[in-house]
N, C-alpha and C. Protein backbone atom coordinates (compact mmCIF):
# COMPACT_ATOMS: atom_id res chain seq x y z
N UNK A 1 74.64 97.07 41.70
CA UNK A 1 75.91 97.18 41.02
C UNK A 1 76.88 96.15 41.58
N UNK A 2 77.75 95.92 40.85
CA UNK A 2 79.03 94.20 40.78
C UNK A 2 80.30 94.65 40.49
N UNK A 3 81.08 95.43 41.47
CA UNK A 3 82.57 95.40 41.55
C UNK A 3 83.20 94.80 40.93
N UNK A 4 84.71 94.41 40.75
CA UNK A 4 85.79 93.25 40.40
C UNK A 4 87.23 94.40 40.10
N UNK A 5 88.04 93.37 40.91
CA UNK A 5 89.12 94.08 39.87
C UNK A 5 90.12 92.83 38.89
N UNK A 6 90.69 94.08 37.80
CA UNK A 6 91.40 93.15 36.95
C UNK A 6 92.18 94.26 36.42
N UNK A 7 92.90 93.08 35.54
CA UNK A 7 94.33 94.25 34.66
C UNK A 7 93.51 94.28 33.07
N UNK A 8 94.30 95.22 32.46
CA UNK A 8 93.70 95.20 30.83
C UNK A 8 94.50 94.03 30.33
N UNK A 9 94.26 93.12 29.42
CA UNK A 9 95.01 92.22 28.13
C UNK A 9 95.78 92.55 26.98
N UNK A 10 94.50 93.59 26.70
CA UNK A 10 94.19 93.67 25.65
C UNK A 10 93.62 94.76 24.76
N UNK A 11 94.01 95.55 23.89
CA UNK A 11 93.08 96.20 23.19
C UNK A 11 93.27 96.43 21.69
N UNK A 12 92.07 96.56 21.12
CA UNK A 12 91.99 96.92 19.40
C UNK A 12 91.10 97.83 19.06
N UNK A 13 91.53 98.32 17.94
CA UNK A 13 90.45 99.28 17.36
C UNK A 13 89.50 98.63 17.04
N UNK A 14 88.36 98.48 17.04
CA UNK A 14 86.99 98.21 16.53
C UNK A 14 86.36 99.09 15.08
N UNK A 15 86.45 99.83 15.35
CA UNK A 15 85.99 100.83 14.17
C UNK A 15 86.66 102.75 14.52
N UNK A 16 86.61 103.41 13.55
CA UNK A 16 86.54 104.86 13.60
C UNK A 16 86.04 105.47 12.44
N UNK A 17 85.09 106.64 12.82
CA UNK A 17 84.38 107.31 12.33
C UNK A 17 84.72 108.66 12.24
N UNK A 18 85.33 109.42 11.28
CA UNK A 18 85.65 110.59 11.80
C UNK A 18 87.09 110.62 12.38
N UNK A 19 86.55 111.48 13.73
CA UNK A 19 87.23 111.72 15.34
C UNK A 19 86.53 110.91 16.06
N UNK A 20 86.11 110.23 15.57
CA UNK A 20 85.26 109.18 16.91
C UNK A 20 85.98 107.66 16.00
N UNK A 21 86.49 107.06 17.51
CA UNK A 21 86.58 105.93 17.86
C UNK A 21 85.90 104.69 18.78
N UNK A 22 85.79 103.48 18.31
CA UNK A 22 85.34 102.39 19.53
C UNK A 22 86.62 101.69 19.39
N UNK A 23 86.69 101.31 20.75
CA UNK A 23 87.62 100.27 21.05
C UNK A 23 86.98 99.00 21.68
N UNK A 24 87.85 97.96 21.82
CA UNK A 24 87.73 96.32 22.32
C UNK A 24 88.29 96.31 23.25
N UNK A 25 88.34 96.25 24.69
CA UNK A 25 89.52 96.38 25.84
C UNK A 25 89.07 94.58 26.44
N UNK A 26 89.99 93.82 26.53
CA UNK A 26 89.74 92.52 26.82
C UNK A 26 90.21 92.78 28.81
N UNK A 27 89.96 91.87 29.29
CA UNK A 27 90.80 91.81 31.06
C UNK A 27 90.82 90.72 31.60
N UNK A 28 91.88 90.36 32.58
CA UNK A 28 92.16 89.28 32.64
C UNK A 28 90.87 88.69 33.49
N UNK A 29 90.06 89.29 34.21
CA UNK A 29 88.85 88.90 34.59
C UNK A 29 87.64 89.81 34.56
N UNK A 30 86.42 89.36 34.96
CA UNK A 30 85.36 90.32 34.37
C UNK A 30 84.03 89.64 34.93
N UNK A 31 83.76 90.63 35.69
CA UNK A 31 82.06 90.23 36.06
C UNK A 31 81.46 90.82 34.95
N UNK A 32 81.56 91.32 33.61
CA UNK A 32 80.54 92.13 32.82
C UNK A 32 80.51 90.75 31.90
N UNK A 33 78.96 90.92 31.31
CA UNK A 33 78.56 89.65 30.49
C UNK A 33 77.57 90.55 29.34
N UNK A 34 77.82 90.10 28.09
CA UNK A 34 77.45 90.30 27.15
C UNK A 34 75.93 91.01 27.41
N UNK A 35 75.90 92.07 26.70
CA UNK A 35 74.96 93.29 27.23
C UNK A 35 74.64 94.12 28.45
N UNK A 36 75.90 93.90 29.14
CA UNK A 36 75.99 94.53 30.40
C UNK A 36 76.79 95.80 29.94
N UNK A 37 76.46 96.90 31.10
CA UNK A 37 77.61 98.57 30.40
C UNK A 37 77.88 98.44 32.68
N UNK A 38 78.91 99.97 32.06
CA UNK A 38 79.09 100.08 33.13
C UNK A 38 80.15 101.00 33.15
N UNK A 39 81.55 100.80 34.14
CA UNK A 39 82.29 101.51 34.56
C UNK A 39 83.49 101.08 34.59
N UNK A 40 84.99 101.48 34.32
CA UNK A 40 86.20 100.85 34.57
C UNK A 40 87.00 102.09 34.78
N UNK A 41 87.17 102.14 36.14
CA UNK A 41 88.26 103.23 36.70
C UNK A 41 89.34 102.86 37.22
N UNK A 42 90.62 103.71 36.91
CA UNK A 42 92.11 103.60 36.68
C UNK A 42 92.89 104.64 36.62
N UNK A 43 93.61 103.91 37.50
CA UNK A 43 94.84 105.47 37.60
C UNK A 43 95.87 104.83 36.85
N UNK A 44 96.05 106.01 35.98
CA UNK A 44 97.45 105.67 35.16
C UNK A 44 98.73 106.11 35.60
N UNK A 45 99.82 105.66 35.01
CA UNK A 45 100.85 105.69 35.20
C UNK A 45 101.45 107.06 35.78
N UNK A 46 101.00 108.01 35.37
CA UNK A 46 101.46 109.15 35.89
C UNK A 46 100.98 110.16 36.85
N UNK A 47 99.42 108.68 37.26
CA UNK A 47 98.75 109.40 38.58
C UNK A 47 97.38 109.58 38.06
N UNK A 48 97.00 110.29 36.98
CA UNK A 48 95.71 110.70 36.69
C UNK A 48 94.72 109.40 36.95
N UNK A 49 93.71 109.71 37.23
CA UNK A 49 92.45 109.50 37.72
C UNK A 49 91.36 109.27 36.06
N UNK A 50 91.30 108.03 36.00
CA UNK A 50 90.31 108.06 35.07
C UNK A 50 89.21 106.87 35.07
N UNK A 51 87.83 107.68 34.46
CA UNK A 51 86.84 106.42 34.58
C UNK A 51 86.19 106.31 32.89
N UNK A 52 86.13 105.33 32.26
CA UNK A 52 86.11 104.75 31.54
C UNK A 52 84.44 104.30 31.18
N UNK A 53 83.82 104.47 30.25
CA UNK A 53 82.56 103.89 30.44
C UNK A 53 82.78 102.87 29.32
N UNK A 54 81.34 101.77 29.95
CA UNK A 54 81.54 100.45 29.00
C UNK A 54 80.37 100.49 28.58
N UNK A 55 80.18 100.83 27.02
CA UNK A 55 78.97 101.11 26.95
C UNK A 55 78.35 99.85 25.79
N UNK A 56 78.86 98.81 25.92
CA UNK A 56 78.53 97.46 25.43
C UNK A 56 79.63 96.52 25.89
N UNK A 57 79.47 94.96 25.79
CA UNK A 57 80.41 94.15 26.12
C UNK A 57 80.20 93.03 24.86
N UNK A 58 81.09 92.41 24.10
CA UNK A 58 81.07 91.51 23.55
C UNK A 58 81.77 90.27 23.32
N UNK A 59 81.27 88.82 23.35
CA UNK A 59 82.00 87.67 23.36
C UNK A 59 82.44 87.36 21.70
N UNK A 60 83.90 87.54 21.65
CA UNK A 60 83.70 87.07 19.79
C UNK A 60 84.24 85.31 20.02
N UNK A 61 84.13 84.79 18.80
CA UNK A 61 84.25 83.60 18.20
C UNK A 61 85.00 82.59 19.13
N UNK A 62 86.24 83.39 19.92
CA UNK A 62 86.88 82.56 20.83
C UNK A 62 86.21 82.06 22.54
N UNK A 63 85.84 83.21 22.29
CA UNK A 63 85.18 82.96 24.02
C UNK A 63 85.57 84.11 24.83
N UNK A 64 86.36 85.34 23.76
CA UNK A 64 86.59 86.19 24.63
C UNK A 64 86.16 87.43 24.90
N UNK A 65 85.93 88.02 26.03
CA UNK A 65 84.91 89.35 26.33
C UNK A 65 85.89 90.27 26.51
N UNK A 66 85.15 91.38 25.43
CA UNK A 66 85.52 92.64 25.14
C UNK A 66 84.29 93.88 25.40
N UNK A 67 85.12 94.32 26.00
CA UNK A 67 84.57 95.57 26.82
C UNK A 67 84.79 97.10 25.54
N UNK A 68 83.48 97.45 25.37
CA UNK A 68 83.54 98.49 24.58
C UNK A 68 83.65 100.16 24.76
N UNK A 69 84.59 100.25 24.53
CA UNK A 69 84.70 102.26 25.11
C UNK A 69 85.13 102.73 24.00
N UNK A 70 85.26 104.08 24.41
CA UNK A 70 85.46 105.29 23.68
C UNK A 70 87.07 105.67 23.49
N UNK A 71 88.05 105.06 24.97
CA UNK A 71 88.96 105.74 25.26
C UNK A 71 89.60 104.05 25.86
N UNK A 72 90.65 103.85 24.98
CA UNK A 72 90.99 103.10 25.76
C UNK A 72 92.28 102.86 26.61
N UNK A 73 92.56 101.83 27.09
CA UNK A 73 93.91 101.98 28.70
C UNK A 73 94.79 101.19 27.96
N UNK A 74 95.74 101.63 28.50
CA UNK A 74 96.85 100.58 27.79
C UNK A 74 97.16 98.72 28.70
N UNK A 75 97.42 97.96 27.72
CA UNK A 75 97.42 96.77 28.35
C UNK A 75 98.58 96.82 29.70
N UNK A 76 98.23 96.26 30.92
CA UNK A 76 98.92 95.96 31.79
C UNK A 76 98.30 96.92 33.14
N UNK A 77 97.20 98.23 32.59
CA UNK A 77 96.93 99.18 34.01
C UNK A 77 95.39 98.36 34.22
N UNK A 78 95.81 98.19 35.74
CA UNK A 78 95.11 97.97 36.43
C UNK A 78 93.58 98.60 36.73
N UNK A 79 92.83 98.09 36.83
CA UNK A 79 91.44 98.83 37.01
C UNK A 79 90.22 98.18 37.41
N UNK A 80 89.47 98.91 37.75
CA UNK A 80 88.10 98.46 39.22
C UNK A 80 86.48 98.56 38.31
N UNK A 81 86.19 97.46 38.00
CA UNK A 81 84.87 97.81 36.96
C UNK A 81 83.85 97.79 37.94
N UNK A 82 82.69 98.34 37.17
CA UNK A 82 81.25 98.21 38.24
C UNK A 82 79.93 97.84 37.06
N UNK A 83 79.58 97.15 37.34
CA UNK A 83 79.03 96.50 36.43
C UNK A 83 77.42 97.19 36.46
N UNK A 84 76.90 97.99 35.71
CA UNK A 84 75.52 98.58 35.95
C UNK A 84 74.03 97.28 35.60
N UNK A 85 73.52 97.24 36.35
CA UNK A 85 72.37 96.14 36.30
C UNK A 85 70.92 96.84 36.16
């Protein structure tokens, strides 16, 4: 497993189904590379404790990598990914 930390950029809806959502979470840096999953944990603003799974990563058209979850963080909180290998 491959640590890093970074802040969020970025995020968009990707699709929703239902009650189910994917999101796009971009960061200002990133050991995860296209078909990598993993982990992004973050304490938010009001303290809570949360971990995040990345359960795809994708580069679109620009060059930029987006991290795929379920739940996403708002741009600017900080957070500790772990990259599963």
């Amino acid at each position: 497993m491959s640590g890093f930390a970074s802040v969020v950029t970025d995020i968009k809806l990707e699709s929703r189904d239902g009650t189910a959502a994917v999101w796009w979470m971009s960061l200002d840096a990133t050991a995860f590379k296209p078909g990598d999953t993993g982990t992004l944990d973050a304490v938010t603003r009001s303290g809570t404790r949360l971990e995040i799974q990345v359960t795809a990563v994708v580069m679109d058209a620009e060059g930029v990598v987006w991290h795929v979850v379920e739940k996403p963080l708002a741009a600017g909180t900080d957070v500790r990914g772990t990259v599963i290998v």
